[in-house]
Protein backbone atom coordinates (compact mmCIF):
# COMPACT_ATOMS: atom_id res chain seq x y z
CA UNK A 1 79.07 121.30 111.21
CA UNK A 2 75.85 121.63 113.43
CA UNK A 3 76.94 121.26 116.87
CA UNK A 4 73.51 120.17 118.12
CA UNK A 5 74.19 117.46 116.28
CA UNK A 6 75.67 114.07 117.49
CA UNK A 7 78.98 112.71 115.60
CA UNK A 8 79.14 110.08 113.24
CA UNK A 9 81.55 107.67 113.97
CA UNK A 10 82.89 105.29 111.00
CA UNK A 11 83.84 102.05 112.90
CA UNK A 12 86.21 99.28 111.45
CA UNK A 13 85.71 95.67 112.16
CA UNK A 14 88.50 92.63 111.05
CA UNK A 15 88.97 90.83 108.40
CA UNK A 16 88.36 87.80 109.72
CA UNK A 17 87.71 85.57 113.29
CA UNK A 18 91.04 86.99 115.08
CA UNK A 19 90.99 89.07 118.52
CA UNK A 20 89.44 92.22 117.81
CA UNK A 21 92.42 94.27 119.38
CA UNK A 22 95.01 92.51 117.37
CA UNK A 23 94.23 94.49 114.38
CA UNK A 24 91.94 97.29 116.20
CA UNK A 25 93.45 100.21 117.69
CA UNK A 26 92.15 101.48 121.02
CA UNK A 27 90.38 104.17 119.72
CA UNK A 28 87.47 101.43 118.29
CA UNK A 29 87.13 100.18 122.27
CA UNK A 30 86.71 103.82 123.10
CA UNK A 31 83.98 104.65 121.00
CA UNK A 32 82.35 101.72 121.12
CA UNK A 33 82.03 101.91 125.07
CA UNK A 34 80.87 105.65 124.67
CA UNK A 35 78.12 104.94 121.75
CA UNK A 36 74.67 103.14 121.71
CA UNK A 37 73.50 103.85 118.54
CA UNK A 38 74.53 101.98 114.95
CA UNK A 39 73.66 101.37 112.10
CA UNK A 40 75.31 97.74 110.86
CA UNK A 41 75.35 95.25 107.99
CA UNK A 42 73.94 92.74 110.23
CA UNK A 43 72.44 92.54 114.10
CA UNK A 44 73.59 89.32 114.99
CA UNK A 45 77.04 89.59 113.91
CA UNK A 46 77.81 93.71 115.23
CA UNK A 47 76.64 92.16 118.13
CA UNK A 48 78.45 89.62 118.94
CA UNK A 49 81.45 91.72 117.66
CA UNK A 50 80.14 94.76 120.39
CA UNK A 51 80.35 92.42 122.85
CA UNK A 52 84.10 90.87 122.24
CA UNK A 53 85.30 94.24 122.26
CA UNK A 54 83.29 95.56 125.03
CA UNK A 55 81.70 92.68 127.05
CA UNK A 56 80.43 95.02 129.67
CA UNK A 57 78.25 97.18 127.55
CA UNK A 58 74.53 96.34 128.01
CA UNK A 59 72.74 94.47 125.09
CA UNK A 60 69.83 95.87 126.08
CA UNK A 61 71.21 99.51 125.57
CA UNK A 62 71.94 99.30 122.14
CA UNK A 63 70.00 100.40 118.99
CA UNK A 64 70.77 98.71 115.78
CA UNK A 65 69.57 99.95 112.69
CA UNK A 66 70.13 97.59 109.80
CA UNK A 67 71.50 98.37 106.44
CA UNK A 68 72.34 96.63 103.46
CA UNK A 69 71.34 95.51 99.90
CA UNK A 70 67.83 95.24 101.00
CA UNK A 71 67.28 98.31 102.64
CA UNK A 72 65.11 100.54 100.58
CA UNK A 73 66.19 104.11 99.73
CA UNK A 74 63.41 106.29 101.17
CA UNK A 75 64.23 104.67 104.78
CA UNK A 76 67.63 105.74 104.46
CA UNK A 77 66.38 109.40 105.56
CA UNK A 78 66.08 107.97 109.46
CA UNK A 79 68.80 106.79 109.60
CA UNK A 80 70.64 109.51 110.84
CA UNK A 81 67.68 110.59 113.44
CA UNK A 82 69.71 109.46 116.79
CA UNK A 83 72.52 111.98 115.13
CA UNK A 84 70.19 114.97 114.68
CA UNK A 85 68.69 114.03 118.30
CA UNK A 86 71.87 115.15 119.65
CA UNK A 87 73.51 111.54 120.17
CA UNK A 88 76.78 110.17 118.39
CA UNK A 89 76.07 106.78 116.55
CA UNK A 90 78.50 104.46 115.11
CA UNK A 91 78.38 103.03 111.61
CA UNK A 92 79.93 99.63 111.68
CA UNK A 93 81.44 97.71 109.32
CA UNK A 94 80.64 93.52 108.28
CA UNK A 95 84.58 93.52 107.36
CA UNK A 96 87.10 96.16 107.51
CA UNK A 97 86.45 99.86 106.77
CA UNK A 98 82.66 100.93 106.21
CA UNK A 99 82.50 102.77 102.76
CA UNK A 100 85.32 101.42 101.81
CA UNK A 101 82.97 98.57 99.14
CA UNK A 102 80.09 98.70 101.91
CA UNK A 103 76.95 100.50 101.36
CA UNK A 104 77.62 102.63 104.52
CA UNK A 105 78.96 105.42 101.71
CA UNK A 106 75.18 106.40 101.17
CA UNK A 107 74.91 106.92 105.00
CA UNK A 108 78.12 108.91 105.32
CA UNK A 109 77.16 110.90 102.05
CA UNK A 110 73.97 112.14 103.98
CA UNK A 111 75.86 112.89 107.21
CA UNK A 112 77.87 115.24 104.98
CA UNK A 113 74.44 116.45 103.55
CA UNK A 114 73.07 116.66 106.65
CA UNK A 115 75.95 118.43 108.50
CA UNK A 116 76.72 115.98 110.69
CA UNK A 117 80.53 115.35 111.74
CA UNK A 118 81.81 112.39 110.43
CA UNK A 119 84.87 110.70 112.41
CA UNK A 120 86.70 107.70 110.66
CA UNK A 121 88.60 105.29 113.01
CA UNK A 122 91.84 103.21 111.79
CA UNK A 123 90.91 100.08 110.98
CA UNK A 124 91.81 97.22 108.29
CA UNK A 125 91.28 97.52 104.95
CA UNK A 126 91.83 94.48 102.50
CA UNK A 127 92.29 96.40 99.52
CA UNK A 128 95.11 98.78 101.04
CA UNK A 129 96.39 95.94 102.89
CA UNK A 130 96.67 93.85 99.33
CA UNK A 131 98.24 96.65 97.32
CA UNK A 132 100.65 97.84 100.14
CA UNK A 133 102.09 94.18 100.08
CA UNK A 134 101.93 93.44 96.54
CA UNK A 135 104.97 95.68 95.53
CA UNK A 136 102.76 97.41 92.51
CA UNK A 137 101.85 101.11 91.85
CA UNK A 138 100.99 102.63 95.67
CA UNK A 139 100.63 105.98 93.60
CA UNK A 140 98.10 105.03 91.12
CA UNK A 141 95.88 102.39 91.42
CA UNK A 142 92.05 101.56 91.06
CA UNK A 143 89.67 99.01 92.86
CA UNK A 144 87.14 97.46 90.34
CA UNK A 145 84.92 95.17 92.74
CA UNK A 146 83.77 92.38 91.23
CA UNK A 147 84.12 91.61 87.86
CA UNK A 148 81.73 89.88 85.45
CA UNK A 149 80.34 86.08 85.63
CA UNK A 150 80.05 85.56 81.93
CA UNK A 151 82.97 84.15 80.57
CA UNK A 152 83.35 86.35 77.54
CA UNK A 153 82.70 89.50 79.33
CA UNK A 154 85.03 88.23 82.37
CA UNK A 155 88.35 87.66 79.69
CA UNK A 156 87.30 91.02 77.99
CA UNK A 157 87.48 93.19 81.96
CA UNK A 158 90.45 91.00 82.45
CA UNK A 159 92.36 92.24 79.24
CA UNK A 160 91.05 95.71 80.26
CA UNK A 161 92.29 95.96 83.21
CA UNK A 162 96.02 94.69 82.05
CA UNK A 163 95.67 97.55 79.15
CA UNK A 164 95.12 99.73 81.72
CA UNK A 165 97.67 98.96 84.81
CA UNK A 166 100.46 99.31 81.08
CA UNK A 167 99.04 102.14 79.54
CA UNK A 168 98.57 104.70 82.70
CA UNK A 169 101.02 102.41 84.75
CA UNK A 170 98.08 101.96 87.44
CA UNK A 171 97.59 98.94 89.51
CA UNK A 172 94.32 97.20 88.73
CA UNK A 173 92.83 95.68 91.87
CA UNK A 174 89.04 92.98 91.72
CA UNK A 175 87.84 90.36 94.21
CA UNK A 176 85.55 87.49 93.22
CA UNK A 177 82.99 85.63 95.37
CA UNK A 178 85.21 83.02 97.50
CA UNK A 179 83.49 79.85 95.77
CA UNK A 180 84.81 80.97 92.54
CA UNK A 181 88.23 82.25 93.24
CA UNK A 182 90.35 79.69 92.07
CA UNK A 183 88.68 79.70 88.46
CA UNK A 184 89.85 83.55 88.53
CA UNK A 185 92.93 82.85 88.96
CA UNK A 186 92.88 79.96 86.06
CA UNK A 187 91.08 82.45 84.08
CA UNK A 188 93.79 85.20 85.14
CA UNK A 189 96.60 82.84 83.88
CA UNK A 190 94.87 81.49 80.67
CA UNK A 191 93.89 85.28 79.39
CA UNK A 192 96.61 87.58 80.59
CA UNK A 193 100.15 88.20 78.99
CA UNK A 194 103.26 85.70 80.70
CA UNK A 195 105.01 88.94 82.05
CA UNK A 196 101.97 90.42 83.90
CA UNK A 197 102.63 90.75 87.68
CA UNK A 198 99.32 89.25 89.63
CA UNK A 199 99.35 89.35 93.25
CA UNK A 200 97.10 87.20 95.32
CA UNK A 201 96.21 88.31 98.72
CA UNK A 202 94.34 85.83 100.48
CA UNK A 203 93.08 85.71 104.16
CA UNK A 204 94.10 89.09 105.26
CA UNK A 205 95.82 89.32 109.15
CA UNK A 206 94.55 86.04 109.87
CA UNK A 207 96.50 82.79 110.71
CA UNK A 208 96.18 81.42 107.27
CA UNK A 209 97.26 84.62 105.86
CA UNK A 210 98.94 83.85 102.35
CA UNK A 211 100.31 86.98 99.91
CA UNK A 212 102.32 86.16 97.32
CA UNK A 213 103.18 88.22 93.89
CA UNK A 214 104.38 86.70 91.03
CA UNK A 215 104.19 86.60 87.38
CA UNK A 216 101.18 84.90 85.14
CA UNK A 217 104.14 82.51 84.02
CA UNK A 218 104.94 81.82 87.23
CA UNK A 219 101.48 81.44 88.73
CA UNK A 220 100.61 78.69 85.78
CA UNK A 221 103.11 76.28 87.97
CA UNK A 222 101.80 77.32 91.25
CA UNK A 223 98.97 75.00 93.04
CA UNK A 224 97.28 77.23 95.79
CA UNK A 225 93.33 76.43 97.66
CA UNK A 226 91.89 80.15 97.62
CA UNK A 227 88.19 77.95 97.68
CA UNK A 228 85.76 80.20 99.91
CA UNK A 229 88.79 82.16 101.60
CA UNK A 230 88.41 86.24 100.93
CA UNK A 231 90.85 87.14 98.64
CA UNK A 232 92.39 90.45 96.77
CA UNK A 233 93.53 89.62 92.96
CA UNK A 234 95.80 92.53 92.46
CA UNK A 235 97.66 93.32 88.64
CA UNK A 236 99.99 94.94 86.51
CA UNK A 237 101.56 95.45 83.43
CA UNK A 238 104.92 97.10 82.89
């Protein structure tokens, strides 16, 4: 690592509107108190989430770089200037753990190019959180984003994804856009085998927190509302 350089500091956020230091460790407080520059999904909201866990730290002081699925690639290059200026800077998370599905994996993939220190902080993730609580394969597993819009293609991954989770015994993990999660899980019941474990992990260390695992059978007699609330579908097949 170039000591010259400053350290880059991968920051976790929550899942959700909860007090920061619920789910935050102290270590997030520290850091943020100690660094100025970011590099964040969006201004308005690190901001607002800077100042609930720091209210004294100065607006003013702070230099946010912006990055997400419209920044172009070339600019990516400067983003890690403050860093090789000598400075630490903080890369900062819309919802749990940055690189963790965030595009703040191309920024610590330079810093690693760049020999820069990178310095993750504990934080929340949704997909750990999901597959720690869904009582599936912890020692295998894969996250598969989202998964297709058309419906042919979407029963195809589906099937996939149980042949899998039986065939290597590794837990299959997807998330859908809110609006259209409870047609996943209709689509999840309607194309999957009775005996296939599906966990649903919905509204992760918030209030309306709901986790429940259970089989495709099972979940074909269960009325749930997972309508624009984040969610985890988690699966397997023994």
């Amino acid at each position: 690592m170039n000591s010259e350089f400053g350290k880059l500091y991968l920051i976790p956020t929550r899942l959700g509107d909860n007090p920061p230091l619920e789910v935050l460790p102290l270590s997030v407080k520290k850091t943020i108190e100690l660094v100025n520059d970011y590099i964040v999904e969006n201004e308005k909201t690190a901001r607002r989430f800077i100042k609930r866990i720091s209210p004294q730290k100065s607006q003013s002081s702070l230099n946010l770089l912006v990055l997400n699925k419209y920044t172009e690639v070339n600019e990516l290059n400067h983003f890690l200037d403050a860093c090789k200026a000598g400075k630490d800077m903080g890369l900062l998370s819309e919802a749990g753990c940055p690189g963790i599905a965030d595009p703040g994996a191309d920024i610590v993939k330079l810093a690693h190019e760049y020999n820069v220190r990178v310095i993750p902080l504990v934080g929340p993730s949704s997909i750990l959180l999901a597959l720690m609580s869904s009582g599936m394969n912890g020692q295998s597993f894969a996250f598969n984003g989202y998964i297709p819009i058309d419906k042919s293609e979407r029963k195809a991954t589906l099937k996939r994804f149980e042949r899998l989770s039986f065939e290597q015994n590794q837990t299959q993990l997807f998330i859908e856009t809110p609006y259209r999660n409870d047609k996943i899980l209709e689509d999840i019941c309607k194309s999957l085998h009775d005996q296939t474990r599906v966990c649903v992990a919905c509204d992760i260390t918030l209030p309306t927190e709901y986790i429940k695992t259970q089989t495709v059978k099972e979940w074909k007699h269960t009325k749930v509302d997972l309508h624009k609330r984040p969610a985890i579908f988690v699966i397997h097949k023994d």
